[in-house]
Protein backbone atom coordinates (compact mmCIF):
# COMPACT_ATOMS: atom_id res chain seq x y z
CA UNK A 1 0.00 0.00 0.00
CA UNK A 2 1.52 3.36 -1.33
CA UNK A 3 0.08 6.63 0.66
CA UNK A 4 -2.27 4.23 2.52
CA UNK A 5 -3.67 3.21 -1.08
CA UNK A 6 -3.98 -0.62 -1.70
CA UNK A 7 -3.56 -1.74 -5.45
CA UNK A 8 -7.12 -3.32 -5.89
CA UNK A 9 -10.03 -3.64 -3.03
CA UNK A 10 -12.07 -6.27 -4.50
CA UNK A 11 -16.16 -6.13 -3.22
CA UNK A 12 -18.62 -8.88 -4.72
CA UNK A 13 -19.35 -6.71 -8.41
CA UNK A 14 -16.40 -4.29 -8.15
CA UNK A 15 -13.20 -3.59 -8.14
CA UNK A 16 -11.93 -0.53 -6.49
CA UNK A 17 -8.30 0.83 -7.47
CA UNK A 18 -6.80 3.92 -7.23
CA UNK A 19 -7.95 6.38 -9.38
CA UNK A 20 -5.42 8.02 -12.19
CA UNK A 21 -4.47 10.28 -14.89
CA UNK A 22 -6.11 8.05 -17.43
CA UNK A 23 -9.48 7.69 -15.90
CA UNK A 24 -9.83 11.74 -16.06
CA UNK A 25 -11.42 11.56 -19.12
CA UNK A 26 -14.31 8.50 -18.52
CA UNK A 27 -15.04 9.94 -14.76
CA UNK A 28 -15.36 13.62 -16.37
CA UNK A 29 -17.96 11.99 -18.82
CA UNK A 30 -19.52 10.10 -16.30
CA UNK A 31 -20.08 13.32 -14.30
CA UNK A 32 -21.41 14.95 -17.15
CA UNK A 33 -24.54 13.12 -17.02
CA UNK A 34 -27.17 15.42 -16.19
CA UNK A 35 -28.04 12.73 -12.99
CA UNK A 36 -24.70 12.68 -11.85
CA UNK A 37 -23.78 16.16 -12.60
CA UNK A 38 -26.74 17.44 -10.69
CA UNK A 39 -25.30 16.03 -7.28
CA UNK A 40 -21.33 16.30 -8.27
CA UNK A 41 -21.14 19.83 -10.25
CA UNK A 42 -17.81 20.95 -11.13
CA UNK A 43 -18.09 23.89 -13.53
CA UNK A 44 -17.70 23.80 -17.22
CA UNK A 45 -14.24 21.93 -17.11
CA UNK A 46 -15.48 18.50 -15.99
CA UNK A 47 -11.70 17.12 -16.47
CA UNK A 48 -10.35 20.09 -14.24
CA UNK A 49 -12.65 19.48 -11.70
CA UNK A 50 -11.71 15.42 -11.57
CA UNK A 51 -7.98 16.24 -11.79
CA UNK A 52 -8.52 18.21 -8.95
CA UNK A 53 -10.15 15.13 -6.85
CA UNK A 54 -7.40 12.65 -7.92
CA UNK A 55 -4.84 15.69 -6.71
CA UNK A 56 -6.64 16.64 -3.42
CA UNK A 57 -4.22 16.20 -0.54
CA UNK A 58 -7.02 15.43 2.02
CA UNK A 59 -8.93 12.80 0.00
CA UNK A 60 -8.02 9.11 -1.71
CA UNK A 61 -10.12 8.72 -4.64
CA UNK A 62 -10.83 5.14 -6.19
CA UNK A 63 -11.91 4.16 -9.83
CA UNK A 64 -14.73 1.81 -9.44
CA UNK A 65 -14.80 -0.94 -12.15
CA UNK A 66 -17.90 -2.94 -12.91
CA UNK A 67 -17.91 -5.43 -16.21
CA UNK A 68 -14.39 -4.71 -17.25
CA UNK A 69 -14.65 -0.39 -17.15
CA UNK A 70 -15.00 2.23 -15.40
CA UNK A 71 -18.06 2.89 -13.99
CA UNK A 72 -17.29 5.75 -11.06
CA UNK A 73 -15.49 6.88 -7.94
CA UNK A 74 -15.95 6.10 -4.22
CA UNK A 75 -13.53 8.88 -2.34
CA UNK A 76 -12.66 9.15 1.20
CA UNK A 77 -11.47 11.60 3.71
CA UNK A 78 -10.39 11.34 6.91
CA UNK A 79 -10.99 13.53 10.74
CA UNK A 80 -7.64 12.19 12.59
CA UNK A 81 -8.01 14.07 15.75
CA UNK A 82 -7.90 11.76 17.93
CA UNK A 83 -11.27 12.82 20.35
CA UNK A 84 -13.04 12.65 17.14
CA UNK A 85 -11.48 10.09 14.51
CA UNK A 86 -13.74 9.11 11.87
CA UNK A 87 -13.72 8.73 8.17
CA UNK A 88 -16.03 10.24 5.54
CA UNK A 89 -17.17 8.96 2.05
CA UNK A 90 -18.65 10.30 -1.46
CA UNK A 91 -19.47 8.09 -4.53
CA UNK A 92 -20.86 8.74 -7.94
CA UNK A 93 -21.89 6.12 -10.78
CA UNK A 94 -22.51 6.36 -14.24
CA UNK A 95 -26.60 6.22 -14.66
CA UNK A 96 -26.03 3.02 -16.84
CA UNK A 97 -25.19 0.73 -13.88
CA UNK A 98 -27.69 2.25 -11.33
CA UNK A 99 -29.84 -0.11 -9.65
CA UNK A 100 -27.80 -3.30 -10.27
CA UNK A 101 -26.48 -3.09 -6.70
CA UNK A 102 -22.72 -1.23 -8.07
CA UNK A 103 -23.13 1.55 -5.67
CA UNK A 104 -24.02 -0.67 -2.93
CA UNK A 105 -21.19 -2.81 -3.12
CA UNK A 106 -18.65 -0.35 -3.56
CA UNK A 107 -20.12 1.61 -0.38
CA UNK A 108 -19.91 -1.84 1.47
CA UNK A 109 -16.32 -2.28 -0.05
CA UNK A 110 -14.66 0.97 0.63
CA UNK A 111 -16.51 0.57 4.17
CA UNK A 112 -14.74 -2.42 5.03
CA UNK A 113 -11.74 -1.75 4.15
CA UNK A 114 -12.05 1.70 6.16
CA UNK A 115 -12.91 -0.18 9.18
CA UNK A 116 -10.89 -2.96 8.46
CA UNK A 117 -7.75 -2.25 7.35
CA UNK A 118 -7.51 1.65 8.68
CA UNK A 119 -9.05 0.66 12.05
CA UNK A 120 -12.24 3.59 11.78
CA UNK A 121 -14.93 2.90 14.18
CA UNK A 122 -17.23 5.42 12.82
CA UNK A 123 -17.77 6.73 9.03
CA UNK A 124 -19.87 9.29 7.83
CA UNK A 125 -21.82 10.00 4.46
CA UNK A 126 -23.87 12.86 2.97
CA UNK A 127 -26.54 12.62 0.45
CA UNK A 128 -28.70 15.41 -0.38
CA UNK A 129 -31.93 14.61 1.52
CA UNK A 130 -33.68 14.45 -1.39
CA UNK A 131 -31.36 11.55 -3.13
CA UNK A 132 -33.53 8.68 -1.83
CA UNK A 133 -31.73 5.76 -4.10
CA UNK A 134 -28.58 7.17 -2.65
CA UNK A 135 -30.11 6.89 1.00
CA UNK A 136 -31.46 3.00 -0.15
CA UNK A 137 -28.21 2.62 -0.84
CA UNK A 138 -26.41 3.17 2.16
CA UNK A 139 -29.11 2.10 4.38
CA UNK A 140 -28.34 -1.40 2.84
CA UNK A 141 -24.63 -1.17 4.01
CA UNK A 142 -25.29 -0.05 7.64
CA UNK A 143 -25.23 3.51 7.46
CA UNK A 144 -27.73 5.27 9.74
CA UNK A 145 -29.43 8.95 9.28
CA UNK A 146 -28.22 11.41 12.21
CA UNK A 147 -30.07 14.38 11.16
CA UNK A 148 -30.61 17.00 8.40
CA UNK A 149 -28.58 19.51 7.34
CA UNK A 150 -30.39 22.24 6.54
CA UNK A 151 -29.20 24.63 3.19
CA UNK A 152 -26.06 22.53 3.01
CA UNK A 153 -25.71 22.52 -0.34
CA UNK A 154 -25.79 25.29 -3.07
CA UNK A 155 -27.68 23.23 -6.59
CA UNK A 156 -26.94 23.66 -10.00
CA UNK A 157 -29.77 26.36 -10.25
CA UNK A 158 -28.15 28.69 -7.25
CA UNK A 159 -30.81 27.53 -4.70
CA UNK A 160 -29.98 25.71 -1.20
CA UNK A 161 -30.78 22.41 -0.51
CA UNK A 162 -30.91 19.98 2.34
CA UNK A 163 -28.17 17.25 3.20
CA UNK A 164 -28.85 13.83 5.01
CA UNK A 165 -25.86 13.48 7.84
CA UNK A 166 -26.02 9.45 7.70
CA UNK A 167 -23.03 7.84 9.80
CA UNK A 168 -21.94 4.08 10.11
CA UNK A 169 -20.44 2.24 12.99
CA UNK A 170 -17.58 -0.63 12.71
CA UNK A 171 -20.04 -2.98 14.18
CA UNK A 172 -23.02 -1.97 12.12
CA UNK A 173 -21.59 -2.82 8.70
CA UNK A 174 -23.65 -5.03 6.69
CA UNK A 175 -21.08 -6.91 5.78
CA UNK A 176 -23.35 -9.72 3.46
CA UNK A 177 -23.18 -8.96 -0.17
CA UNK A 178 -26.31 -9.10 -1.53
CA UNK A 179 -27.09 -6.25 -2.96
């Protein structure tokens, strides 16, 4: 493991490996979709705004790989302090592989290995509270809602809108893999 990066987390439908250079292009398309670009803006330079990501300090980004491509990325950050140690997650999937249970096992993949093999007790993930097959999703992995965020997010149109505060811990994770 490089910069706390394994080569390949493997779930039951993915395959999770850090993201690089030559995914810019297919994860900037992917976040073009008007679905996907809706939750995950970025301006008009999709490819600047994913270069960015891969080249954030603060955050690990994984290519998720479903069928043999690239289908998204699952990205986590970390709060080391050590009164308040936890580990936070975002995800977004190209529209053609939603609802075949992709998101959910990447979630459940990147969650275990966060618990696992970087020894979080508690992780932390927020959907706008609107986003209800995001909250299906996480709700299969463990996660639980805390509370809403009110105006937490600015949307493409300029107005406010609500976040879901959802957190997850270690001995909540649904670790099954059905999806």
């Amino acid at each position: 493991m490089a910069d706390g990066m394994p080569a390949v987390l493997r779930g039951a439908l993915v395959a999770l490996r850090p993201a690089v250079a030559a995914d810019i292009p297919a994860l900037a398309e992917i976040r073009s979709a008007p679905e996907v670009y809706a939750r995950w803006r970025g301006g008009d330079d999709l490819e600047a705004a994913v270069t960015e990501d891969l080249e954030d300090p603060d955050a690990r980004t994984f290519a998720i790989e479903y069928g043999g491509r690239v289908v998204g990325a699952i990205q986590w950050h970390a709060e080391n302090g050590p009164d308040y140690r936890h580990a936070g997650m975002d995800i977004y999937l190209d529209p053609a592989v939603h609802g075949r249970g992709v998101g959910t096992d990447a979630v459940r993949t990147l969650a275990a290995h966060l618990i696992d093999d970087h020894g979080f007790h508690r992780l932390v993930i927020d959907p706008a509270a609107d986003n209800d097959a995001a909250i299906r999703c996480y709700r299969k992995v463990g996660f639980r809602p805390v509370g809403v965020m009110r105006q937490y997010e600015r949307g493409p149109d300029g107005s406010w809108h609500d976040g879901l505060l959802m957190d997850l811990l270690g001995t909540e994770l649904e670790r099954n893999h059905s999806a």
